[in-house]
PDB file of N, CA and C in Angstrom:
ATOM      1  N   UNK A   1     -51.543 -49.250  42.907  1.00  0.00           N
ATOM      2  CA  UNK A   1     -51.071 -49.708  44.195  1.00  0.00           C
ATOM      3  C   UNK A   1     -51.640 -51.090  44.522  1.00  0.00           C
ATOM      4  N   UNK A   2     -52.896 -51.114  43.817  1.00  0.00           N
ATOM      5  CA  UNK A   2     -53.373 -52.704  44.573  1.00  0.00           C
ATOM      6  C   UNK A   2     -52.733 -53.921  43.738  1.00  0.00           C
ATOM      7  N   UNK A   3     -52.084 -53.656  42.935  1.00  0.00           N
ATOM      8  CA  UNK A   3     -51.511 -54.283  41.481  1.00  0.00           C
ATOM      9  C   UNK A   3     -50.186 -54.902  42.480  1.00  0.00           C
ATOM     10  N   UNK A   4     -49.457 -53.964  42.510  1.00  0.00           N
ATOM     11  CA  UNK A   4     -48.353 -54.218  43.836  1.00  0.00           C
ATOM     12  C   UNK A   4     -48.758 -55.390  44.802  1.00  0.00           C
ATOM     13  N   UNK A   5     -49.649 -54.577  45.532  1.00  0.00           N
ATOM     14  CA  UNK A   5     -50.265 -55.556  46.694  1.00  0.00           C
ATOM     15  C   UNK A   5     -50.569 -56.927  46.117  1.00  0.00           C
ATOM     16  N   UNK A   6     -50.984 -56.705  44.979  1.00  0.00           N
ATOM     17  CA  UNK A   6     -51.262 -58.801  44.764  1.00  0.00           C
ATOM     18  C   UNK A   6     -50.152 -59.077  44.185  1.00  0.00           C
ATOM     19  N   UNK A   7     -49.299 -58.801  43.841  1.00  0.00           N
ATOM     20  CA  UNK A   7     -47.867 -59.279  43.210  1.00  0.00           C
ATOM     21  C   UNK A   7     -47.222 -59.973  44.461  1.00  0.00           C
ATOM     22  N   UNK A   8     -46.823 -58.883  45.700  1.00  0.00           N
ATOM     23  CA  UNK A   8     -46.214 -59.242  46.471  1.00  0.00           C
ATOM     24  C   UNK A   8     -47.071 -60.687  47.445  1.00  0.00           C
ATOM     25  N   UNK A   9     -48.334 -60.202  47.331  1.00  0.00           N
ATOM     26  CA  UNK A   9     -49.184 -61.760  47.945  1.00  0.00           C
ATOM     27  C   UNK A   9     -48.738 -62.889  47.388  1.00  0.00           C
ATOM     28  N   UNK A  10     -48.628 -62.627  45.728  1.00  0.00           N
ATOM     29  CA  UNK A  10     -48.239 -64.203  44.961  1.00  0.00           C
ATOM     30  C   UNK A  10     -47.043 -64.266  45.328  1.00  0.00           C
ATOM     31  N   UNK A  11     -45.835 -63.559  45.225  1.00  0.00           N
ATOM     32  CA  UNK A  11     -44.635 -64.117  45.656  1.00  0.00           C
ATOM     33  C   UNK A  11     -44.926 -64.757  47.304  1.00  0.00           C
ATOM     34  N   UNK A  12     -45.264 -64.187  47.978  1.00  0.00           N
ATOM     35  CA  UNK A  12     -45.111 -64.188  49.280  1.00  0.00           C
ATOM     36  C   UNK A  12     -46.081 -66.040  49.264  1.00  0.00           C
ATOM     37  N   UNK A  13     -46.940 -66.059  48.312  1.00  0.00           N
ATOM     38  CA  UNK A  13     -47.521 -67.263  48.219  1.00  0.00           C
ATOM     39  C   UNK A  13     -46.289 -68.570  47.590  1.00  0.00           C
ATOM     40  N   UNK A  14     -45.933 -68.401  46.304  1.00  0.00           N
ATOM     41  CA  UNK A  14     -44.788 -68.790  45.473  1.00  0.00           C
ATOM     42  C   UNK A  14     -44.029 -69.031  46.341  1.00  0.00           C
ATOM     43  N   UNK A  15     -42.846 -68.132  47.221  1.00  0.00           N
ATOM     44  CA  UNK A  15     -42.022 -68.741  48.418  1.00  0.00           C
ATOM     45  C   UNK A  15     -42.823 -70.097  49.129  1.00  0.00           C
ATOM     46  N   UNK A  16     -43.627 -69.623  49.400  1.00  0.00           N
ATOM     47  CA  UNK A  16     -44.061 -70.533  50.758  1.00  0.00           C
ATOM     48  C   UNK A  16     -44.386 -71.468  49.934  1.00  0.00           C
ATOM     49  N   UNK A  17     -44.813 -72.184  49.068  1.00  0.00           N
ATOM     50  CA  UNK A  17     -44.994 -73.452  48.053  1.00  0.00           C
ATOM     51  C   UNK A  17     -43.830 -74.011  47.408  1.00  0.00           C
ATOM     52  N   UNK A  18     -42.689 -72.883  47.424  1.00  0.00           N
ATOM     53  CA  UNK A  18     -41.356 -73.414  46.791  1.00  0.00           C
ATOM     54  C   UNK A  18     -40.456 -73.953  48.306  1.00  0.00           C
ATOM     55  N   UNK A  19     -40.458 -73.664  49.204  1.00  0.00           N
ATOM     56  CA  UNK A  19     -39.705 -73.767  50.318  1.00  0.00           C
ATOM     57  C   UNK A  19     -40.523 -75.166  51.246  1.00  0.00           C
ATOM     58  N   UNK A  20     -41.575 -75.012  51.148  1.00  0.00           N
ATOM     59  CA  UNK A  20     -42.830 -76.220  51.637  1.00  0.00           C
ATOM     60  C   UNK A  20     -42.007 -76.335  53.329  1.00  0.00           C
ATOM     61  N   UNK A  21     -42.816 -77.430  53.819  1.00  0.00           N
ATOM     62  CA  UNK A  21     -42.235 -77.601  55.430  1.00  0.00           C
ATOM     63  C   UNK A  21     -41.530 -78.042  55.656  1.00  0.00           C
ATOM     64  N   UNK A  22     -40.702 -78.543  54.462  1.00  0.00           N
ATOM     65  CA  UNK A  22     -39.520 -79.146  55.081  1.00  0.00           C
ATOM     66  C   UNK A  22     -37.747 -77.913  54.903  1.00  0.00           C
ATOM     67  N   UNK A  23     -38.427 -76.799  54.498  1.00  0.00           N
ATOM     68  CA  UNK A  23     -37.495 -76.049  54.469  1.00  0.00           C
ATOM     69  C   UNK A  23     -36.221 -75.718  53.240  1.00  0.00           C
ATOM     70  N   UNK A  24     -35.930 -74.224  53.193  1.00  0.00           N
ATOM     71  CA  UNK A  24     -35.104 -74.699  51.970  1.00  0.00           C
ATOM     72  C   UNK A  24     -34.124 -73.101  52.399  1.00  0.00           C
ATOM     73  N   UNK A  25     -33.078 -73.180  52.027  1.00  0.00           N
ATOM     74  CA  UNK A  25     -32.403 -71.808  51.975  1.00  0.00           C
ATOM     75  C   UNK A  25     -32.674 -71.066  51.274  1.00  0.00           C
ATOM     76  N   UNK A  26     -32.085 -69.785  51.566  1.00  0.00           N
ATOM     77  CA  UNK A  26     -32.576 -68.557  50.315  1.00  0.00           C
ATOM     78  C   UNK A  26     -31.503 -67.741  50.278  1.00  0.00           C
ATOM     79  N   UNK A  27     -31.394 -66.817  48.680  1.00  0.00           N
ATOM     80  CA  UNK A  27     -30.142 -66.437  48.515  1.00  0.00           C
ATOM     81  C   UNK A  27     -31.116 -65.200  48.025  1.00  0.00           C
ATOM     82  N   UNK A  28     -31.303 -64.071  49.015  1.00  0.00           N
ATOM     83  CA  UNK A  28     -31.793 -62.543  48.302  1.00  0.00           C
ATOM     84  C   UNK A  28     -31.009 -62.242  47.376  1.00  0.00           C
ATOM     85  N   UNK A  29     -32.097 -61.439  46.434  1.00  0.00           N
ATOM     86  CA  UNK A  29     -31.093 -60.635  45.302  1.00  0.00           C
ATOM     87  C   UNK A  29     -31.905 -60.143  44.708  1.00  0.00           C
ATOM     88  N   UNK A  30     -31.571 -58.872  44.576  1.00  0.00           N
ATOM     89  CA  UNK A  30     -32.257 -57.488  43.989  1.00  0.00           C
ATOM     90  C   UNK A  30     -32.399 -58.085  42.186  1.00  0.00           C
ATOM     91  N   UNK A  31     -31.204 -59.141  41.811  1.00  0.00           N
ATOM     92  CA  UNK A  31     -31.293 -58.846  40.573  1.00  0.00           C
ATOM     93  C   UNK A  31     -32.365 -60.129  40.491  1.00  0.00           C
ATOM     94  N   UNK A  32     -33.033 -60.573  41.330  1.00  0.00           N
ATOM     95  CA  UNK A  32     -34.251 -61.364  41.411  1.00  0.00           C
ATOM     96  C   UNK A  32     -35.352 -60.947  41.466  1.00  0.00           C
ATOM     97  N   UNK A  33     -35.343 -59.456  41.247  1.00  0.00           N
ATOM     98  CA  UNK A  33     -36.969 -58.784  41.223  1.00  0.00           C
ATOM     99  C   UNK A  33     -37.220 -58.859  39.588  1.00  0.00           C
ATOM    100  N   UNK A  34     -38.400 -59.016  39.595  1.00  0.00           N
ATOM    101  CA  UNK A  34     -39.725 -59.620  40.476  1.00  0.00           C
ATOM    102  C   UNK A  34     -39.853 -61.302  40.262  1.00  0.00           C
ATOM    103  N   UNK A  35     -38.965 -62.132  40.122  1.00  0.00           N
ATOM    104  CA  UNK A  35     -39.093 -63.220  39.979  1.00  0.00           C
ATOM    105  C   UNK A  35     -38.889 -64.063  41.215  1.00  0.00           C
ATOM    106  N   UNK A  36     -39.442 -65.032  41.422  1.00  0.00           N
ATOM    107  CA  UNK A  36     -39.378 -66.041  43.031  1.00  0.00           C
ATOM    108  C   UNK A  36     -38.893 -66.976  41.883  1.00  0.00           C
ATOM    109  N   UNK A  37     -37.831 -68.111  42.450  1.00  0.00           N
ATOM    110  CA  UNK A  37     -37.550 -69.128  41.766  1.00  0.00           C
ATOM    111  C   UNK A  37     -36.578 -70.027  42.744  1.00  0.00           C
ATOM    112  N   UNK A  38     -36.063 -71.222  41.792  1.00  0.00           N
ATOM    113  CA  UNK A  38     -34.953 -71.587  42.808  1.00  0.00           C
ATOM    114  C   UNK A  38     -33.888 -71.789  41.846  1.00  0.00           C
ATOM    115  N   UNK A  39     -33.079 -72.210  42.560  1.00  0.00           N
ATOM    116  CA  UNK A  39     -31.403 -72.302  41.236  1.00  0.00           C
ATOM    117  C   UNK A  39     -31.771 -73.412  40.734  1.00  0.00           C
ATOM    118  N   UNK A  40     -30.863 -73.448  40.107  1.00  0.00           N
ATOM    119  CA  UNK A  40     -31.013 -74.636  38.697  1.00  0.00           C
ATOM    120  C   UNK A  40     -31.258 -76.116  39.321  1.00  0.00           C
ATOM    121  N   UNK A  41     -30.763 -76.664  40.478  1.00  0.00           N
ATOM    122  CA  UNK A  41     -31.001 -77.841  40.747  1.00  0.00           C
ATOM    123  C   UNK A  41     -31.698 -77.899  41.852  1.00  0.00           C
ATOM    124  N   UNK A  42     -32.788 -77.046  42.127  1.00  0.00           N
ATOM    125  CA  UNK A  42     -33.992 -76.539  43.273  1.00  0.00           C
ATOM    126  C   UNK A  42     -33.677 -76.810  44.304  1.00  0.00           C
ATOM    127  N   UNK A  43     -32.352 -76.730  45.025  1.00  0.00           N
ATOM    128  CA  UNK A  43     -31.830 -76.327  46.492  1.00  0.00           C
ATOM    129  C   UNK A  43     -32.259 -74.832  46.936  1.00  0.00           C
ATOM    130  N   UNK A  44     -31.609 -73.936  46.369  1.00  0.00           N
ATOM    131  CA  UNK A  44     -32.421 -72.797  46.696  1.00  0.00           C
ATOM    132  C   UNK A  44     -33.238 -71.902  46.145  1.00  0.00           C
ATOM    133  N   UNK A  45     -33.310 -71.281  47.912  1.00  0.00           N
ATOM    134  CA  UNK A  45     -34.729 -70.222  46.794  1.00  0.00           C
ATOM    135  C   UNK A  45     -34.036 -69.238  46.118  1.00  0.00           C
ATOM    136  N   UNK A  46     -34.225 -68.562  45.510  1.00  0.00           N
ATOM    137  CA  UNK A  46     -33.512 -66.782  44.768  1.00  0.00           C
ATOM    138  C   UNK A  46     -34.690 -65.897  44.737  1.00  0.00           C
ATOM    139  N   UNK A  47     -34.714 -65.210  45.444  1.00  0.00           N
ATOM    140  CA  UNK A  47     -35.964 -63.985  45.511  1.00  0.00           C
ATOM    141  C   UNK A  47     -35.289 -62.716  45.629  1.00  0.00           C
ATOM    142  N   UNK A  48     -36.538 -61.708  45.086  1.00  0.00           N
ATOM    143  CA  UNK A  48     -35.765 -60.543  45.813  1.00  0.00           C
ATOM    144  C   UNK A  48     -35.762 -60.065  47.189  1.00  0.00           C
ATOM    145  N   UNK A  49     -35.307 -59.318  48.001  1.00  0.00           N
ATOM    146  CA  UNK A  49     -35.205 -59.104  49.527  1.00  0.00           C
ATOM    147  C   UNK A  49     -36.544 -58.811  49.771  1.00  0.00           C
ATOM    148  N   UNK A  50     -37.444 -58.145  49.438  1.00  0.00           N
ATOM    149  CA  UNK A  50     -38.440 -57.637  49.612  1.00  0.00           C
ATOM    150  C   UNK A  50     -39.548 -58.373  49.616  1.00  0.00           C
ATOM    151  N   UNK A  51     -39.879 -59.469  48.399  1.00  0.00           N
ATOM    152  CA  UNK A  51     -40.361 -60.731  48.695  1.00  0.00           C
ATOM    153  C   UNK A  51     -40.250 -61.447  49.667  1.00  0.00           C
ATOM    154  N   UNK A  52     -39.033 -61.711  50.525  1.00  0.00           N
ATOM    155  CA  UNK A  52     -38.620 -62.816  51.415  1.00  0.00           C
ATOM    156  C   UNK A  52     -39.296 -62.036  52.113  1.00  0.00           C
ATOM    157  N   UNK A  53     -39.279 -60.770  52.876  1.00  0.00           N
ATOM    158  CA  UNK A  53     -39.590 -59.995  53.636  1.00  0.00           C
ATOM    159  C   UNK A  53     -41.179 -59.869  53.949  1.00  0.00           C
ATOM    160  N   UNK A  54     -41.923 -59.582  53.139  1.00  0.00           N
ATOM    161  CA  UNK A  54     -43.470 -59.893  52.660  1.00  0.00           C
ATOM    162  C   UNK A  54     -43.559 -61.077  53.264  1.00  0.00           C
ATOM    163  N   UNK A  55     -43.153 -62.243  52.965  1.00  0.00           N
ATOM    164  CA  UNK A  55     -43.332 -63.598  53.108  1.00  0.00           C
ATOM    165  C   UNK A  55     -42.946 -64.218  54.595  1.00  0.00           C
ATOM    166  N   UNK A  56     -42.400 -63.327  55.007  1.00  0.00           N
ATOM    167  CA  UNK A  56     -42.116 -63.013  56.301  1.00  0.00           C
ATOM    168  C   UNK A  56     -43.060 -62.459  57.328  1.00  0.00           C
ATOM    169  N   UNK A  57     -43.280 -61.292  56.604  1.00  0.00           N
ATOM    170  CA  UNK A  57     -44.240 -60.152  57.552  1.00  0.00           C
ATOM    171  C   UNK A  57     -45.517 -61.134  57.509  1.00  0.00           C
ATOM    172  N   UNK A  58     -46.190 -61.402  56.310  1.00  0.00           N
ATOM    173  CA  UNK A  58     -47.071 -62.043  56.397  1.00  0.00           C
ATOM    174  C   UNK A  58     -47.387 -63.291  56.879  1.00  0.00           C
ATOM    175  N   UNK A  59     -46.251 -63.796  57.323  1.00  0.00           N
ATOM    176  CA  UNK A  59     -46.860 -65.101  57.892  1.00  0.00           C
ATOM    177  C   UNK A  59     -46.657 -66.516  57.054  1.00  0.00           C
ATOM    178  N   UNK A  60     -46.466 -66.128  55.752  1.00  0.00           N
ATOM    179  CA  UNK A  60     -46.442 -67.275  55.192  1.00  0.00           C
ATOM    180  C   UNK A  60     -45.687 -68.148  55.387  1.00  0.00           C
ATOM    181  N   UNK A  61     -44.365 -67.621  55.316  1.00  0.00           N
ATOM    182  CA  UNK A  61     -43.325 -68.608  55.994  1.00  0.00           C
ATOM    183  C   UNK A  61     -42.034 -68.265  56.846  1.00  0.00           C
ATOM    184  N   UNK A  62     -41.504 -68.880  57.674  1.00  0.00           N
ATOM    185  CA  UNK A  62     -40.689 -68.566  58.584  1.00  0.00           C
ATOM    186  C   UNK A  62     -39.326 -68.785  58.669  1.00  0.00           C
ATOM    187  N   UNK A  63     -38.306 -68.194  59.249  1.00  0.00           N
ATOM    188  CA  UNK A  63     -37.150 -68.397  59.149  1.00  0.00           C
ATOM    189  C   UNK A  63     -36.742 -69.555  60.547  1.00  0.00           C
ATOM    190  N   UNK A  64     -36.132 -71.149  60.504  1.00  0.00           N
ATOM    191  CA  UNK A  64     -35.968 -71.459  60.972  1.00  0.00           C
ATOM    192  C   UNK A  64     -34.856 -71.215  62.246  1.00  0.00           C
ATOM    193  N   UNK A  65     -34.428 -71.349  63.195  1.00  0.00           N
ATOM    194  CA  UNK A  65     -33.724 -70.823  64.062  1.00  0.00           C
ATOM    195  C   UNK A  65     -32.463 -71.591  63.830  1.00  0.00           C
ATOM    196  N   UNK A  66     -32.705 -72.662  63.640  1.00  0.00           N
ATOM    197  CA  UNK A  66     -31.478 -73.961  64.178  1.00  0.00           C
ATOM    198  C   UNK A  66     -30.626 -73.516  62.376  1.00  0.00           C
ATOM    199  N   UNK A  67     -31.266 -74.046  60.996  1.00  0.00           N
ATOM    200  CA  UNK A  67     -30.700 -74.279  60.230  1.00  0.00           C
ATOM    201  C   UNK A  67     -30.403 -72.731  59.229  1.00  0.00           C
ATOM    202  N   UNK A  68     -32.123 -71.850  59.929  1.00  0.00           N
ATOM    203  CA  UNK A  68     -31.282 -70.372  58.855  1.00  0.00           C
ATOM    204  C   UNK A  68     -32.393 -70.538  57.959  1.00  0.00           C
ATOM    205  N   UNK A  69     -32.931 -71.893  57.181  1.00  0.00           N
ATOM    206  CA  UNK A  69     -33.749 -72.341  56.167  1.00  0.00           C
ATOM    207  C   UNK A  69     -35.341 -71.302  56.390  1.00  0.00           C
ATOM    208  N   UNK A  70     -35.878 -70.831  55.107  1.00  0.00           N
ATOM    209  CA  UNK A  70     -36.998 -70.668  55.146  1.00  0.00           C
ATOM    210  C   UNK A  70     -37.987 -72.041  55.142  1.00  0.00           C
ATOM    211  N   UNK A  71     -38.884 -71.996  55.791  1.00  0.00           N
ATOM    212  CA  UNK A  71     -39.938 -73.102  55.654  1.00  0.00           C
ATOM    213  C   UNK A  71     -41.798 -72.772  55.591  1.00  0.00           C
ATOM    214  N   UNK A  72     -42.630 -73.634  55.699  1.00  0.00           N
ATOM    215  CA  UNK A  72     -43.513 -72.853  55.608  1.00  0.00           C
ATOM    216  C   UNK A  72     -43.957 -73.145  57.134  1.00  0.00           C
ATOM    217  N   UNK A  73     -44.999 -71.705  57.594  1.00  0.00           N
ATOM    218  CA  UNK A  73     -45.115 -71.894  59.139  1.00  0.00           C
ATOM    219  C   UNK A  73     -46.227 -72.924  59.686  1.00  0.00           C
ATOM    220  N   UNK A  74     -46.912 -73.289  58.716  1.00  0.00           N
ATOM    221  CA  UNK A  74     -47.946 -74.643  58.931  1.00  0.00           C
ATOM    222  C   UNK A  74     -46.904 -76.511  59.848  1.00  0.00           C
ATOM    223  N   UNK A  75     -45.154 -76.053  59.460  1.00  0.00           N
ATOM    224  CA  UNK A  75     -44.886 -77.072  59.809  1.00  0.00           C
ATOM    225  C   UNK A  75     -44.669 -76.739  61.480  1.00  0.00           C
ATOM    226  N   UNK A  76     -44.347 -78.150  62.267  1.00  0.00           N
ATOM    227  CA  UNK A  76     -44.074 -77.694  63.923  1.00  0.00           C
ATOM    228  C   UNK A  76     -43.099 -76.838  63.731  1.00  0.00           C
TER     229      UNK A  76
END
């Protein structure tokens, strides 16, 4: 179980370093477990739902209101 728990920390870390403060979209997908990444020309993110979610709960990064974009919550 604690194996889990640090997996989902690194993704939940990985998002928030791939998305940074200036924000980036994300396209969930199950067939993205367990990998965090972005598409081929690093517009978006591709995670699985559960990651974004983690990365969410935890704080790391936030869903912007205006654009939809994940970003990280260190920006205004």
């Amino acid at each position: 179980m604690a194996d889990e728990s640090v997996r989902k920390d690194e993704a939940a870390q990985k998002i928030a370093q791939l998305v940074g403060p200036e924000g980036m979209p994300v396209r969930p997908s199950d067939e993205a477990y367990p990998h965090v990444t972005t598409d081929d020309w690093g517009d978006v993110l591709v995670a699985d739902y559960e990651s974004v979610q983690t990365a969410l709960d935890e704080g790391a990064v936030i869903r912007d209101p205006d654009s939809g974009f994940l970003k990280t919550s260190a920006a205004p």
